[in-house]
PDB file of N, CA and C in Angstrom:
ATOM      1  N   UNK A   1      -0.506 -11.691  15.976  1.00  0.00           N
ATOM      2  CA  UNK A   1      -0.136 -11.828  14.575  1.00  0.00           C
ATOM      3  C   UNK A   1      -0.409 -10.564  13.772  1.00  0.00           C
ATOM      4  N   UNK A   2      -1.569  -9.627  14.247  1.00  0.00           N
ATOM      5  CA  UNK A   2      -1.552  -8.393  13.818  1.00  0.00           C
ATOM      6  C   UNK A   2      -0.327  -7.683  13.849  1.00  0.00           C
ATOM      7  N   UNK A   3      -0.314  -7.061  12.878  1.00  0.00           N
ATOM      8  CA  UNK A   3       1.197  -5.811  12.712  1.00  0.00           C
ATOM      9  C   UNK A   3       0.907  -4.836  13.891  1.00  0.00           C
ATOM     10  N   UNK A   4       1.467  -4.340  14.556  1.00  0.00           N
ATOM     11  CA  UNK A   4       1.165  -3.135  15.780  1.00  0.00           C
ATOM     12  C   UNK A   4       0.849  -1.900  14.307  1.00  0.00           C
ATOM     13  N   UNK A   5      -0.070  -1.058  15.007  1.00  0.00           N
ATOM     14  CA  UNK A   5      -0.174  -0.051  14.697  1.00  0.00           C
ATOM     15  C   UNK A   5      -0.749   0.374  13.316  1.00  0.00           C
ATOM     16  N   UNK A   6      -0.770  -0.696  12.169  1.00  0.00           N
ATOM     17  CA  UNK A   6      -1.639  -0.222  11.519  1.00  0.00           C
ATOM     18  C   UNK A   6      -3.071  -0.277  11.282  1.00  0.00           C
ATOM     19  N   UNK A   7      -3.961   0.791  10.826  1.00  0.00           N
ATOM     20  CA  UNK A   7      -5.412   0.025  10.710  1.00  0.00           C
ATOM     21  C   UNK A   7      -5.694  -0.120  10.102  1.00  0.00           C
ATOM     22  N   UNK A   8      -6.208  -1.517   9.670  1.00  0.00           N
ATOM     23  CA  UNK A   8      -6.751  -1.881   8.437  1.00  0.00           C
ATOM     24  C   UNK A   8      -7.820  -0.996   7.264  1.00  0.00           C
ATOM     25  N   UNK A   9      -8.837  -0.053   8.649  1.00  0.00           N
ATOM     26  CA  UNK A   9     -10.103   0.379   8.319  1.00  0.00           C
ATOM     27  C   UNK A   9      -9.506   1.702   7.509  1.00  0.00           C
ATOM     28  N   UNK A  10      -8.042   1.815   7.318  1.00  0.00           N
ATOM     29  CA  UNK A  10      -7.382   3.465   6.750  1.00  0.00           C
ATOM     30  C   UNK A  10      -8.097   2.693   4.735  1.00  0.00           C
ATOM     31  N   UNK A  11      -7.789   1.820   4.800  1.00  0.00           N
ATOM     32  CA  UNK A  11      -7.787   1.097   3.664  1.00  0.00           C
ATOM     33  C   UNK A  11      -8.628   1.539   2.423  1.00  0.00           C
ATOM     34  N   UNK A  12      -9.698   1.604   3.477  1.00  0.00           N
ATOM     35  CA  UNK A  12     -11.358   2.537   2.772  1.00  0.00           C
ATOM     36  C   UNK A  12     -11.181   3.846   1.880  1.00  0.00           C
ATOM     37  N   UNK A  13     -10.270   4.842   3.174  1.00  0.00           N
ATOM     38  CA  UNK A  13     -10.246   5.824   2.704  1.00  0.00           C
ATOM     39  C   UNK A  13      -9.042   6.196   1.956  1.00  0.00           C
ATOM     40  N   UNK A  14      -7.941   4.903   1.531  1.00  0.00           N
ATOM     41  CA  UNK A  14      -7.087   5.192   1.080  1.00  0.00           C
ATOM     42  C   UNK A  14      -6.944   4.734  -0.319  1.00  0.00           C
ATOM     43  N   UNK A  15      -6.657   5.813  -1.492  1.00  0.00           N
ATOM     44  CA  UNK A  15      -6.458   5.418  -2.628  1.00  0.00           C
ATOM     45  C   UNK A  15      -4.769   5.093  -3.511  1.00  0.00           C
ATOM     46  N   UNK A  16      -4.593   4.748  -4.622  1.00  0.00           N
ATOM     47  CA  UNK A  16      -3.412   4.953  -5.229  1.00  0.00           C
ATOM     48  C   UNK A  16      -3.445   6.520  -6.049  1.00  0.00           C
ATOM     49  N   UNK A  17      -1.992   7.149  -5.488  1.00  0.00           N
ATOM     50  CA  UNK A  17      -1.823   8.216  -5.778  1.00  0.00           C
ATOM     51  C   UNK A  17      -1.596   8.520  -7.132  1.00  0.00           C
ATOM     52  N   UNK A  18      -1.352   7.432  -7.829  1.00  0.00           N
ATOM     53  CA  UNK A  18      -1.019   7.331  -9.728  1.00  0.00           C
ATOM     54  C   UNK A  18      -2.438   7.120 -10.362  1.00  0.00           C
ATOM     55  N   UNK A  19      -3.628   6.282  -9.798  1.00  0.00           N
ATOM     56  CA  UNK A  19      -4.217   5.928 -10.751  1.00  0.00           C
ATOM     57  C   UNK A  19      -5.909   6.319  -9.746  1.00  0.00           C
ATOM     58  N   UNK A  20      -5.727   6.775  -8.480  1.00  0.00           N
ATOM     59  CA  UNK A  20      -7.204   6.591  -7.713  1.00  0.00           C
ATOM     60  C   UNK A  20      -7.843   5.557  -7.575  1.00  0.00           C
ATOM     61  N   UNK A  21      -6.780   3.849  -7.693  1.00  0.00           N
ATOM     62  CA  UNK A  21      -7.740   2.876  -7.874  1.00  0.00           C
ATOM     63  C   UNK A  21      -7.534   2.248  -6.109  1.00  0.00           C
ATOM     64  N   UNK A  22      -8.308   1.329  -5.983  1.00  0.00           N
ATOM     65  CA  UNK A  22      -8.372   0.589  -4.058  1.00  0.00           C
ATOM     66  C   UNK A  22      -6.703   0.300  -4.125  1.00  0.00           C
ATOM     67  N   UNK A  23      -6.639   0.124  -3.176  1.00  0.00           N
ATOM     68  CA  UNK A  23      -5.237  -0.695  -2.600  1.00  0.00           C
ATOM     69  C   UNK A  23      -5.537  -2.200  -2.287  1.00  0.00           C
ATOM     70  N   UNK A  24      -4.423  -2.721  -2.110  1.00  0.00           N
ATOM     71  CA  UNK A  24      -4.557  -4.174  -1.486  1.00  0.00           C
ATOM     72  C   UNK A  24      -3.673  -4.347  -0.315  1.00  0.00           C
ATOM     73  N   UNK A  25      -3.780  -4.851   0.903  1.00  0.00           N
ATOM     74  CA  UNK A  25      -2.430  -4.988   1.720  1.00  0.00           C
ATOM     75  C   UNK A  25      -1.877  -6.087   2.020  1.00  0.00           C
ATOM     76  N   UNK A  26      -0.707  -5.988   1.784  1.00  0.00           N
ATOM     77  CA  UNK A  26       0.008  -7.230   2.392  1.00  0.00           C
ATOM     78  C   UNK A  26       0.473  -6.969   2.850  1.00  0.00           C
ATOM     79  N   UNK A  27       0.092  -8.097   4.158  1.00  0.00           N
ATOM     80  CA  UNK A  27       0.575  -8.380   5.470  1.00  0.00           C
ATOM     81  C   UNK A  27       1.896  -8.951   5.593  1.00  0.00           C
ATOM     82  N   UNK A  28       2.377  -9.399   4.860  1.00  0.00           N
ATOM     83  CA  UNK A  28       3.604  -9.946   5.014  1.00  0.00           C
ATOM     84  C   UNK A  28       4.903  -9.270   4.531  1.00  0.00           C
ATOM     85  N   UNK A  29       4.256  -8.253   3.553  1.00  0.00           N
ATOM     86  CA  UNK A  29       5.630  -7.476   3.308  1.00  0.00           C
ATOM     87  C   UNK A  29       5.457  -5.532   3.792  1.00  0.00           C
ATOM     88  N   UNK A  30       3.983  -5.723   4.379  1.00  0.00           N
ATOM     89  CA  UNK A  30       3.981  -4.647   4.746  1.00  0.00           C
ATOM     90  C   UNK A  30       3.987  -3.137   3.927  1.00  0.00           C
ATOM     91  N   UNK A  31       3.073  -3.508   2.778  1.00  0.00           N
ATOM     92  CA  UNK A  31       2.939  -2.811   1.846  1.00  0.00           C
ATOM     93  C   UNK A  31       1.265  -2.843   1.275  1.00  0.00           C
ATOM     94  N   UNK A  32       0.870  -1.713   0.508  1.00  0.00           N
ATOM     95  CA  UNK A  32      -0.015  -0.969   0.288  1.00  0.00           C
ATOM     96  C   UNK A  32      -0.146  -1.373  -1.163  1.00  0.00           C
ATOM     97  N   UNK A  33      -0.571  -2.394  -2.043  1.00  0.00           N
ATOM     98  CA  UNK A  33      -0.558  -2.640  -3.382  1.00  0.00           C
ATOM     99  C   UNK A  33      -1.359  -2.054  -4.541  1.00  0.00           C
ATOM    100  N   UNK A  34      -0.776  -1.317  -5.378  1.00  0.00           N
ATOM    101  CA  UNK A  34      -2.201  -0.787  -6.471  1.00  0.00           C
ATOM    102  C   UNK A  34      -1.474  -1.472  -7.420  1.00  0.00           C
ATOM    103  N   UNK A  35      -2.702  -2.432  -7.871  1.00  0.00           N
ATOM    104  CA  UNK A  35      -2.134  -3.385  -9.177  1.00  0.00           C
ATOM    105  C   UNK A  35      -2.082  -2.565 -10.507  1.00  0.00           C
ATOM    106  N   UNK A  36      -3.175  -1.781 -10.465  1.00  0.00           N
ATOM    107  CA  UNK A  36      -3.798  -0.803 -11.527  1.00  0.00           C
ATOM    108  C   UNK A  36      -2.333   0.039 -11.698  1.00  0.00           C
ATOM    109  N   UNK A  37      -1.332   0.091 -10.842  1.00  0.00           N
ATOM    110  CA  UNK A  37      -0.602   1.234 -11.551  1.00  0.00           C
ATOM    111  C   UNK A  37       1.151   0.179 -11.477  1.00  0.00           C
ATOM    112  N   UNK A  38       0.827  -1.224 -10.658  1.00  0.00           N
ATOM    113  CA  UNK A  38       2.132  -1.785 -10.465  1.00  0.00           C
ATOM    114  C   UNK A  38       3.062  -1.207  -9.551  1.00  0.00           C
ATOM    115  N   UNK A  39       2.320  -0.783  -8.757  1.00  0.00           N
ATOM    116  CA  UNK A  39       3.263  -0.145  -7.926  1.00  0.00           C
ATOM    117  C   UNK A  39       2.898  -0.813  -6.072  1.00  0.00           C
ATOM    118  N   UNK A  40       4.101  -1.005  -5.508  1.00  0.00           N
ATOM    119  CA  UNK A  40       4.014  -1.176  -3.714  1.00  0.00           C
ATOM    120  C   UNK A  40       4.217   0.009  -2.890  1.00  0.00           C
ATOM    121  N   UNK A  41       3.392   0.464  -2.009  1.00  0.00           N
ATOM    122  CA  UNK A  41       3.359   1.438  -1.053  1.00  0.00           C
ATOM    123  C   UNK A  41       3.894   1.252   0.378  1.00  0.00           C
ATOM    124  N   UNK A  42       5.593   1.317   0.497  1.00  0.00           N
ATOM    125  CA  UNK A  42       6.001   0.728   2.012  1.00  0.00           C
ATOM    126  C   UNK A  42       4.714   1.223   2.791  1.00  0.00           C
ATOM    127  N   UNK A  43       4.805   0.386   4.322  1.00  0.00           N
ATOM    128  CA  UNK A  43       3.925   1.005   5.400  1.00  0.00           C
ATOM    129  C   UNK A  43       5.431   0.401   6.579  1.00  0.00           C
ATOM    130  N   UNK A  44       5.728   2.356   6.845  1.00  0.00           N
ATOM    131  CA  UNK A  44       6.460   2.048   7.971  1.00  0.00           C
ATOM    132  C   UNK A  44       6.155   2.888   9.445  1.00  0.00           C
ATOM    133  N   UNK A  45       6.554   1.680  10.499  1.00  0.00           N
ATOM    134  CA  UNK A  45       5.921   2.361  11.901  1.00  0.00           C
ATOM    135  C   UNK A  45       4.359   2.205  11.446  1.00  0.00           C
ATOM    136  N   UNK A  46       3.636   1.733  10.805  1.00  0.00           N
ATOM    137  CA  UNK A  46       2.162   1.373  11.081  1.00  0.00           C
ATOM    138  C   UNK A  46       1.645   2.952  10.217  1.00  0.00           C
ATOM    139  N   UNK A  47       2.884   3.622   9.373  1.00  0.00           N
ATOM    140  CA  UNK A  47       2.090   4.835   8.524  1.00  0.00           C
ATOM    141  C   UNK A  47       2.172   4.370   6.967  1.00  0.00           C
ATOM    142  N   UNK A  48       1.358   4.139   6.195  1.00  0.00           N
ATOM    143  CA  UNK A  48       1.302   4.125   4.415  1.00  0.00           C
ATOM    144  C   UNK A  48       2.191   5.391   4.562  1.00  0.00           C
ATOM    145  N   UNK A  49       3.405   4.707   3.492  1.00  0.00           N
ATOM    146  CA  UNK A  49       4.135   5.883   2.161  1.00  0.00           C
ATOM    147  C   UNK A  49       3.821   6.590   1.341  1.00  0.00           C
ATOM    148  N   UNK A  50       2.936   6.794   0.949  1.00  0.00           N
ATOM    149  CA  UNK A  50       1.686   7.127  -0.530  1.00  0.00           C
ATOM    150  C   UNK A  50       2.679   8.251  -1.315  1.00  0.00           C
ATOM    151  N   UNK A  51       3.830   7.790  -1.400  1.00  0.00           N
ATOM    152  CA  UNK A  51       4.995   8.839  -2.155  1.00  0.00           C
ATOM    153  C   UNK A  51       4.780   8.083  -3.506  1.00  0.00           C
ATOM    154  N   UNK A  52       4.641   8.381  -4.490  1.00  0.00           N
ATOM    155  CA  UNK A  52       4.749   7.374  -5.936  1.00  0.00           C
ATOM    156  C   UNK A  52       6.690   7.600  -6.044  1.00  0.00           C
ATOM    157  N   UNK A  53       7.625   8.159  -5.076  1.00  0.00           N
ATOM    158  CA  UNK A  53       9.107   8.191  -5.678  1.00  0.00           C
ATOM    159  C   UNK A  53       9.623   7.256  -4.756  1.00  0.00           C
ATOM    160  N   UNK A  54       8.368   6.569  -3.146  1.00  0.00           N
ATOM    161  CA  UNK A  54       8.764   5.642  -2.214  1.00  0.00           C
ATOM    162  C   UNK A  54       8.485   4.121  -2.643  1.00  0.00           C
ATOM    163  N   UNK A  55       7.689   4.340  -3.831  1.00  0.00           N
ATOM    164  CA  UNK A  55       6.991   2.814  -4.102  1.00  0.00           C
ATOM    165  C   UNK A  55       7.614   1.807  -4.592  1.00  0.00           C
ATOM    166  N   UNK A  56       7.692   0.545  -4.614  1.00  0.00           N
ATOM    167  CA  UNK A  56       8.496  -0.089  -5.268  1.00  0.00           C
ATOM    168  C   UNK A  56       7.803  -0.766  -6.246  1.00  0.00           C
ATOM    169  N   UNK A  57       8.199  -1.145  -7.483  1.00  0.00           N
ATOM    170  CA  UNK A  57       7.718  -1.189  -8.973  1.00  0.00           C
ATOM    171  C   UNK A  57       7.664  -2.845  -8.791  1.00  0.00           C
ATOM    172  N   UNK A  58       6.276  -3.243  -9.466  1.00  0.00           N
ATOM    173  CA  UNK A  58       6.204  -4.618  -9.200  1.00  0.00           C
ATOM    174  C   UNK A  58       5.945  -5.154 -10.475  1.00  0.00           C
ATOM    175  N   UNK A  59       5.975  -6.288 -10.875  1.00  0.00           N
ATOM    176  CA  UNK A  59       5.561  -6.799 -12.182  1.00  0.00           C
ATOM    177  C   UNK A  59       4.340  -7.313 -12.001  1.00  0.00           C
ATOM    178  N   UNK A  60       3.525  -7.144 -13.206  1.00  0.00           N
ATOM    179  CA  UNK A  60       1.934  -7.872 -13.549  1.00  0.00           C
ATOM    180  C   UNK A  60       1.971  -9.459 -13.472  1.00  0.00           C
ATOM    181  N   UNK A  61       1.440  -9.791 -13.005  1.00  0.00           N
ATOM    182  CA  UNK A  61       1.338 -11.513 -12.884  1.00  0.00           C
ATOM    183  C   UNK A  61       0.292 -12.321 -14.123  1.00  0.00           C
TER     184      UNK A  61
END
């Protein structure tokens, strides 16, 4: 049920490139979440996008 290839433990050392705040991941769409800036970070082939022009724009809940 794990995704091949990514590691969770990148998570630590990985920030949002807009705001420096944690990420969140979801597993199901395979993305890298910084709520702090509303933005999704594809993860493709098991690599984070960390492009802020790759992200896709999410709404605040």
């Amino acid at each position: 049920m794990a995704e091949p290839g990514f590691d969770r433990h990148m998570l630590e050392a990985l920030v949002c490139p807009a705001t420096h705040s944690a990420l969140i991941y979801d597993a199901e769409r395979q993305e890298l979440v910084s709520r702090a800036a509303g933005l999704a970070f594809p993860i493709r082939a098991g690599i984070p996008i960390m492009l802020i022009d790759e992200a896709r724009q999410i709404k605040a809940d």
